[in-house]
N, C-alpha and C. Protein backbone atom coordinates (compact mmCIF):
# COMPACT_ATOMS: atom_id res chain seq x y z
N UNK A 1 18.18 113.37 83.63
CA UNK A 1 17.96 113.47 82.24
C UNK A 1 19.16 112.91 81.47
N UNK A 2 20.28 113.48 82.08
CA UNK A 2 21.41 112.44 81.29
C UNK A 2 21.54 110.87 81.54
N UNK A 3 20.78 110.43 82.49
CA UNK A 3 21.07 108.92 82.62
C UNK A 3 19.63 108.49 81.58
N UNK A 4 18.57 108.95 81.46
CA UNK A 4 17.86 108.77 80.81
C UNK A 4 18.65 108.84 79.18
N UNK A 5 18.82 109.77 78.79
CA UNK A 5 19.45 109.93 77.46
C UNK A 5 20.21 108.80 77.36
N UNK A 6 21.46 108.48 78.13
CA UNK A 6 22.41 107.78 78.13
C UNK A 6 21.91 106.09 78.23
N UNK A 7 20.96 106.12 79.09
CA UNK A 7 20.08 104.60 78.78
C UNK A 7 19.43 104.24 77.56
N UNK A 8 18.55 105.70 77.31
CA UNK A 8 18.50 105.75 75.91
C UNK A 8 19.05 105.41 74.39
N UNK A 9 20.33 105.82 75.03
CA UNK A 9 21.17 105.44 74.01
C UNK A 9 21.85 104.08 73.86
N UNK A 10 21.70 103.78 75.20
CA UNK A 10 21.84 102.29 75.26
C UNK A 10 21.29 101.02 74.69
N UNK A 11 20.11 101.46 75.04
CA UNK A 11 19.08 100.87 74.72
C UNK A 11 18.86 100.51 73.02
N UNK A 12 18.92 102.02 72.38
CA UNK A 12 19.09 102.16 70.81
C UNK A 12 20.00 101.19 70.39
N UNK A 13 21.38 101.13 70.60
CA UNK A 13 23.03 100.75 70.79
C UNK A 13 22.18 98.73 70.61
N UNK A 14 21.60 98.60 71.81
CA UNK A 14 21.14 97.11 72.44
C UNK A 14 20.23 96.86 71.17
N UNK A 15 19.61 97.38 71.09
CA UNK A 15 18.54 97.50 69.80
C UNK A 15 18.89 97.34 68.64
N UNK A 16 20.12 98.34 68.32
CA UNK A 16 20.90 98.01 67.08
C UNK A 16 21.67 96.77 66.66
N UNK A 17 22.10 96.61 68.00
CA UNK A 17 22.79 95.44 67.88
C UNK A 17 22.24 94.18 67.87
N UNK A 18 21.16 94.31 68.43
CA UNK A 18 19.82 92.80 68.26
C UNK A 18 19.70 92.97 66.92
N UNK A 19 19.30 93.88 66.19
CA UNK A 19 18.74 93.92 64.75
C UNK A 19 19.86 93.40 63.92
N UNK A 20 20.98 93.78 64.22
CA UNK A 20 21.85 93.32 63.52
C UNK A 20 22.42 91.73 63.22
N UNK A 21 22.14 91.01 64.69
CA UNK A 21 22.09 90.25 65.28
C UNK A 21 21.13 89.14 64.42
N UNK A 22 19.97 89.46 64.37
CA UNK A 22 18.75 89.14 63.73
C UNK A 22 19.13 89.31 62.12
N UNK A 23 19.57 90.13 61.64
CA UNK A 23 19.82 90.51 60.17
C UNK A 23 21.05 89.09 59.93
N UNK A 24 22.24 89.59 60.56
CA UNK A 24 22.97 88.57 60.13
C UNK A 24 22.55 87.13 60.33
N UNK A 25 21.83 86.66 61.56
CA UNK A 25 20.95 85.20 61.48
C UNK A 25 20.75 85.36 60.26
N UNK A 26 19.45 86.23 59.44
CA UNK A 26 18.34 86.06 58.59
C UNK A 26 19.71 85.75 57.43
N UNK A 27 20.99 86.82 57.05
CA UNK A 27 21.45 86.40 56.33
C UNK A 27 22.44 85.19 56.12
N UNK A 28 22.61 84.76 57.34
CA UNK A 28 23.15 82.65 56.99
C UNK A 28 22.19 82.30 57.14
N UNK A 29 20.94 82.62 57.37
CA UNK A 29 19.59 81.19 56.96
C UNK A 29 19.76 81.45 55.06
N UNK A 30 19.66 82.82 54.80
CA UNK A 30 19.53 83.35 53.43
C UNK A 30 20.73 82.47 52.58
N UNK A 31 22.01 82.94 53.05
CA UNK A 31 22.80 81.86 52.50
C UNK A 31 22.72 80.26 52.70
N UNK A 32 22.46 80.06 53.36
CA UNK A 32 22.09 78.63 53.10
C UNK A 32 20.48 78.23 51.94
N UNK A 33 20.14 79.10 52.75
CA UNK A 33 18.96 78.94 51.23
C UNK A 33 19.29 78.84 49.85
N UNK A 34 20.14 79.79 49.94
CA UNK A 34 20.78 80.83 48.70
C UNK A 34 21.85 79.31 48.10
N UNK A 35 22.38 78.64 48.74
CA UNK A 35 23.48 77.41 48.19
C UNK A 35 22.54 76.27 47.82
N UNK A 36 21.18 76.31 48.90
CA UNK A 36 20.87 74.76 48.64
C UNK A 36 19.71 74.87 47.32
N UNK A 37 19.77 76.46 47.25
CA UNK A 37 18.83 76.35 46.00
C UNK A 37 19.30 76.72 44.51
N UNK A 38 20.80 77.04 44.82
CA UNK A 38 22.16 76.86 43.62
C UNK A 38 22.40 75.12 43.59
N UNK A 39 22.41 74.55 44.22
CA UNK A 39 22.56 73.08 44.54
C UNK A 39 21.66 72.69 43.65
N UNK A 40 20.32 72.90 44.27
CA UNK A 40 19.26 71.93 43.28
C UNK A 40 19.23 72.91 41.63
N UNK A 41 19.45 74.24 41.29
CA UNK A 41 19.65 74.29 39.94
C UNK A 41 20.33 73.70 39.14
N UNK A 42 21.55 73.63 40.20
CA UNK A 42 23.01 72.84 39.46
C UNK A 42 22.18 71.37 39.01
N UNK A 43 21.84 70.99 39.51
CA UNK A 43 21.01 69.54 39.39
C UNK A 43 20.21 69.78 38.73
N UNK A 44 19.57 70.82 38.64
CA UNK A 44 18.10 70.85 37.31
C UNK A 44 18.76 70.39 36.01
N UNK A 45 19.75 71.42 36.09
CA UNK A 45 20.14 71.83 34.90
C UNK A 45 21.57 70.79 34.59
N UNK A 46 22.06 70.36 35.14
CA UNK A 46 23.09 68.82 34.81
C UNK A 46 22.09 67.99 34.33
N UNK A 47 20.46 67.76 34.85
CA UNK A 47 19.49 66.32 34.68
C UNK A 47 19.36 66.99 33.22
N UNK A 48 19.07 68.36 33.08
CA UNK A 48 18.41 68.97 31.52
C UNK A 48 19.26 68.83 30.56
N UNK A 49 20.67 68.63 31.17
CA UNK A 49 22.02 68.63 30.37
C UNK A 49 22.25 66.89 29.46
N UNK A 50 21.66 66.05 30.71
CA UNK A 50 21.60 64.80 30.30
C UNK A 50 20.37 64.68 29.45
N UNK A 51 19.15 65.41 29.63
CA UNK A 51 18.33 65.30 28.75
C UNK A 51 17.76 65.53 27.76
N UNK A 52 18.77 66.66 27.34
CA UNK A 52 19.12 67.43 25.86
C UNK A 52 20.15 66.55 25.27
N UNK A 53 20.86 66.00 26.37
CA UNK A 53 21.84 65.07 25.40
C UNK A 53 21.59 64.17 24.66
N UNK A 54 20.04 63.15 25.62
CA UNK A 54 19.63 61.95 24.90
C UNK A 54 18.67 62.31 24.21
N UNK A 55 17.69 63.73 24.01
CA UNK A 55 17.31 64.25 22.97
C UNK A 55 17.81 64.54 21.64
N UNK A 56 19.05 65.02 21.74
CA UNK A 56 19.88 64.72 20.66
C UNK A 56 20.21 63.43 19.87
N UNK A 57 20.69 62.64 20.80
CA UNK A 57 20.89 61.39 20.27
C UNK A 57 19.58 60.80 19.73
N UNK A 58 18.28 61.35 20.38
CA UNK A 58 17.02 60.46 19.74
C UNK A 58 16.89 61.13 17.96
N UNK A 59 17.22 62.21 17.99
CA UNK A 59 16.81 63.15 16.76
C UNK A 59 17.78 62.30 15.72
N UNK A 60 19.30 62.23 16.26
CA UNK A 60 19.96 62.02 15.38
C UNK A 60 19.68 60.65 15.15
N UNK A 61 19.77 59.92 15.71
CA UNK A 61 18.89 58.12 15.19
C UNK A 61 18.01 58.36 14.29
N UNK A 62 16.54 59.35 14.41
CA UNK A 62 15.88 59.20 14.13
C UNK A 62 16.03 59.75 12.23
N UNK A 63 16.71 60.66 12.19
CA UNK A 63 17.57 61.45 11.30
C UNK A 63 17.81 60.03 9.93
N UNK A 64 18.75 59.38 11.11
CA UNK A 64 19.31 58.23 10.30
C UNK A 64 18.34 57.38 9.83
N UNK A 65 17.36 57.25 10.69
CA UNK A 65 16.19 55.91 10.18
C UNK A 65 15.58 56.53 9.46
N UNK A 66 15.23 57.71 9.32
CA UNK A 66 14.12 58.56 8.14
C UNK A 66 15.35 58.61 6.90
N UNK A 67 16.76 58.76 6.81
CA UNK A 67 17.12 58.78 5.42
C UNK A 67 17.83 56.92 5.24
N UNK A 68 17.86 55.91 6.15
CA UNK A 68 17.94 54.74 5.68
C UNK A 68 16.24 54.14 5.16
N UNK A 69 15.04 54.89 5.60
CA UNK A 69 14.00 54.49 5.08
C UNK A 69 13.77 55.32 3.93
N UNK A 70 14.40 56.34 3.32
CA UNK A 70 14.24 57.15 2.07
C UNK A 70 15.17 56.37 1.71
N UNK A 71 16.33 55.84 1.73
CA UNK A 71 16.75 54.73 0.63
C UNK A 71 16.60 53.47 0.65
N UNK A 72 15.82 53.02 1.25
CA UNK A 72 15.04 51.93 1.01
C UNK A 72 13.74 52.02 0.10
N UNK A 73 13.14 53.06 0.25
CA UNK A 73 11.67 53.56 -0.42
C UNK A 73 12.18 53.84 -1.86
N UNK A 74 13.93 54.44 -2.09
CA UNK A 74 14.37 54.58 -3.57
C UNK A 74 14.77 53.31 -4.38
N UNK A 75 15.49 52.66 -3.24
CA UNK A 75 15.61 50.99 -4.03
C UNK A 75 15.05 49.90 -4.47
N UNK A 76 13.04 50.37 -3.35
CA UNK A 76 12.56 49.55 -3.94
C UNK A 76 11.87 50.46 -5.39
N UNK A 77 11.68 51.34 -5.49
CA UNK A 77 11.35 52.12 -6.08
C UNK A 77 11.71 51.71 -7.79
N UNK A 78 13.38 51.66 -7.80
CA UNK A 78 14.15 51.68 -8.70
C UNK A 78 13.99 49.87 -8.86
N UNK A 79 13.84 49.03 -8.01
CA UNK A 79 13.48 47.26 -8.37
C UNK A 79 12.29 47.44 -9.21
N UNK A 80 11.13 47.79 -8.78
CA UNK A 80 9.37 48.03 -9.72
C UNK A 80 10.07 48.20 -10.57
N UNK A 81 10.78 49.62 -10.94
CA UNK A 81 10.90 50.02 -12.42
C UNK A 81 11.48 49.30 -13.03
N UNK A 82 12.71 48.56 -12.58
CA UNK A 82 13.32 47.38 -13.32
C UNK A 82 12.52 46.35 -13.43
N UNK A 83 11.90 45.95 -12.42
CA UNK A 83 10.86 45.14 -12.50
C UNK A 83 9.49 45.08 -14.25
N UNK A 84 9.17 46.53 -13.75
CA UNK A 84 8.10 46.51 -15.08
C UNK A 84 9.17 46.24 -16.36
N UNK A 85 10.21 46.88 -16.43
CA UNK A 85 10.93 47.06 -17.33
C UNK A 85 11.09 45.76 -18.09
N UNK A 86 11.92 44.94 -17.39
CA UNK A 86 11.95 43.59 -17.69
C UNK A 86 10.35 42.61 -18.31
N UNK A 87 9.37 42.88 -17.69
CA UNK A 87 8.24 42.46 -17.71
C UNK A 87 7.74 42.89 -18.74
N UNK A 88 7.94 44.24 -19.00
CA UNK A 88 7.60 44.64 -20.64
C UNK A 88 8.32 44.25 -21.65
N UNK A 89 9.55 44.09 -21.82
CA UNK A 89 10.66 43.66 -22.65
C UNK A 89 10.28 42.14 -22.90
N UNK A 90 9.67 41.46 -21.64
CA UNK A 90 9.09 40.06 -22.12
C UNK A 90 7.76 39.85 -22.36
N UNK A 91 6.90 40.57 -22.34
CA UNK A 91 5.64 40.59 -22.94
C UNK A 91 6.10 40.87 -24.53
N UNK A 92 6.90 42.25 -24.83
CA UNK A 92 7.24 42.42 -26.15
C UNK A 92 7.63 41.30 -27.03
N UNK A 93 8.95 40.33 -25.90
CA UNK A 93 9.35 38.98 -26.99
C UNK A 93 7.95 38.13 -26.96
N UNK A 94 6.92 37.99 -25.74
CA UNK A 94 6.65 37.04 -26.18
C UNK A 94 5.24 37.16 -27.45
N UNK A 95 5.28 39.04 -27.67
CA UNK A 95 4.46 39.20 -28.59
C UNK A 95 4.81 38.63 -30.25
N UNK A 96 6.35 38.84 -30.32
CA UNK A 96 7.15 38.79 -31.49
C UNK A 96 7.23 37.47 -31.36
N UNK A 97 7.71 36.74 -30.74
CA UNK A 97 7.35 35.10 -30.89
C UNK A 97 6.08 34.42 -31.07
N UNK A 98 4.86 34.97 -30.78
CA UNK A 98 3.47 34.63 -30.98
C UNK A 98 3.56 34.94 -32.57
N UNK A 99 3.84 35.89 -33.10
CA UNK A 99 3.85 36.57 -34.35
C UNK A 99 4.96 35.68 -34.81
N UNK A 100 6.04 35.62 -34.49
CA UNK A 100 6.23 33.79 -35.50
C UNK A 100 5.77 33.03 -35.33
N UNK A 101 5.18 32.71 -34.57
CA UNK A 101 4.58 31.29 -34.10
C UNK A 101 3.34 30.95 -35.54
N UNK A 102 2.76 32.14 -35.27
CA UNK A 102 1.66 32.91 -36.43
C UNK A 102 2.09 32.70 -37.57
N UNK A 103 3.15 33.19 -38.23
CA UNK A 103 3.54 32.69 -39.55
C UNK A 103 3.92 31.79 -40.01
N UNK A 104 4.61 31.14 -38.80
CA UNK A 104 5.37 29.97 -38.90
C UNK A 104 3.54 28.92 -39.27
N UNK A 105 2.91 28.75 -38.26
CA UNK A 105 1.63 28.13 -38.27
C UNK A 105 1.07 28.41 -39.96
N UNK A 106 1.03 29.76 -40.42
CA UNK A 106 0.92 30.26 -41.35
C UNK A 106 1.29 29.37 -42.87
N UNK A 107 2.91 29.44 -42.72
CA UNK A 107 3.75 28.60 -43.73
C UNK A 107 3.41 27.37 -43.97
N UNK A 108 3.25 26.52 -42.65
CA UNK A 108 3.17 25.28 -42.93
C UNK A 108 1.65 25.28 -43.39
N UNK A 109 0.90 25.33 -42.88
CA UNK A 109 -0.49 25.61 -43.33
C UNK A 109 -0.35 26.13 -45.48
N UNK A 110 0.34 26.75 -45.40
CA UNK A 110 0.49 27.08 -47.03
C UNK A 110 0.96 25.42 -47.46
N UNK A 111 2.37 25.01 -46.82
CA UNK A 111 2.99 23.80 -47.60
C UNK A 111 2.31 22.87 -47.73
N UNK A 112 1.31 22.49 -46.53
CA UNK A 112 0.24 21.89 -46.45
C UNK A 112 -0.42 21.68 -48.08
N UNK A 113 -1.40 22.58 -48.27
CA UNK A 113 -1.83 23.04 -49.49
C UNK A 113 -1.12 22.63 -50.64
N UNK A 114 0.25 22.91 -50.88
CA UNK A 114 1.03 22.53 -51.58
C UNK A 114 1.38 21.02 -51.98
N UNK A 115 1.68 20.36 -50.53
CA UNK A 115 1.64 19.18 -50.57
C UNK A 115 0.00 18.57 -50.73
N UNK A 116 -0.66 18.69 -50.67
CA UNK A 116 -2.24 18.05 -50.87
C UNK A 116 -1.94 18.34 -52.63
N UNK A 117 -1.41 19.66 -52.89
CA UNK A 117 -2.14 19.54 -54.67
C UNK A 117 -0.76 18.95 -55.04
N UNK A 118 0.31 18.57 -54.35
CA UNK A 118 1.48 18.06 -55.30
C UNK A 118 0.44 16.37 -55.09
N UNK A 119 0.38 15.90 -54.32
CA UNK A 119 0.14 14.77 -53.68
C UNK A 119 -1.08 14.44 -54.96
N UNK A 120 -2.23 15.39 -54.72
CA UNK A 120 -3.49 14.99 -56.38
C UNK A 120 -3.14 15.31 -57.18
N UNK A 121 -2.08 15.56 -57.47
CA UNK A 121 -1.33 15.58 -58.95
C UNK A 121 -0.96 14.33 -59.19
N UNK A 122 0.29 14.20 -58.15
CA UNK A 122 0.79 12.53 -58.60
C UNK A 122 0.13 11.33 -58.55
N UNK A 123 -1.14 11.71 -57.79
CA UNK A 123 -2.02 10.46 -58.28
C UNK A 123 -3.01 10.87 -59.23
N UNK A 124 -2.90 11.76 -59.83
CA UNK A 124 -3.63 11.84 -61.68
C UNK A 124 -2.67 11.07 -61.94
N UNK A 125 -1.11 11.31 -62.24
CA UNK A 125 0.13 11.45 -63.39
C UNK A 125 -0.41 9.72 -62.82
N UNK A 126 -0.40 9.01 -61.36
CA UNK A 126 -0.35 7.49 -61.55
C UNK A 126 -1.57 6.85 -61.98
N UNK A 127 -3.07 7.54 -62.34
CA UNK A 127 -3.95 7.17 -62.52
C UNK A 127 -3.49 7.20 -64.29
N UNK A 128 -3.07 8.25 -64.42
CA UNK A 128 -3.21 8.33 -66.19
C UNK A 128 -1.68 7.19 -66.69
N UNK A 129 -0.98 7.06 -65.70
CA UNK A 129 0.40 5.86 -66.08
C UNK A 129 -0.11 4.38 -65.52
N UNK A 130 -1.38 4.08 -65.00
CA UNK A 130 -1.65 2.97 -64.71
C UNK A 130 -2.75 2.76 -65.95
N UNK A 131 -3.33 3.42 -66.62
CA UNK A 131 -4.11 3.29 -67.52
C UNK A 131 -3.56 2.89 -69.16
């Protein structure tokens, strides 16, 4: 009975020590798992690092082209208005110059008149001095 016990205990002892045996295997397969899958995060997250970076850089370009196209959209904006501006200011002269043109047409058109009755005047005064 004591060699039984004592094999027994051996056996347990042999047992324990396989398990342990087995445990520590399982834990360097575990660590190696455990590094090569810190490895590829490190790499997720360096590629995500590069790809937040050139996300950034796309925003901020894009940043820039949306307020160089808001001042482009203000300059041409501000040309029209100068544009009409000018365009009205010369419709206006060329209303006020039509409107002399008008009187002017006007005047002579009067002197006209003037000259026709100075003109049958002086040929009464030479009809009545040739007589």
């Amino acid at each position: 009975m004591y060699h039984t016990c004592k094999q027994g205990r051996i056996n347990d002892a042999l047992d324990d020590v396989e398990r342990r045996y087995k445990a520590q295997d399982e834990i360097s397969k575990l660590k190696v798992d455990l590094k090569l899958a810190q490895d590829d995060l490190k790499q997720v997250v360096e590629e995500k690092q590069v790809t937040l970076a050139l996300k950034a850089k796309a925003e901020q370009a894009l940043i820039e082209a949306r307020a160089e196209l808001e001042d482009k959209k203000k300059l041409d904006a501000s040309t029209t208005n100068m544009h009409k501006c000018l365009r009205l200011k010369a419709e206006q002269e060329r209303d006020k110059l039509k409107e002399e043109k008008r009187k002017l047409e006007h005047f002579i058109a009067e002197l006209m008149k003037h000259n026709e009755g100075a003109r049958s005047k002086l040929g009464k005064i030479k009809e009545i001095c040739d007589e």
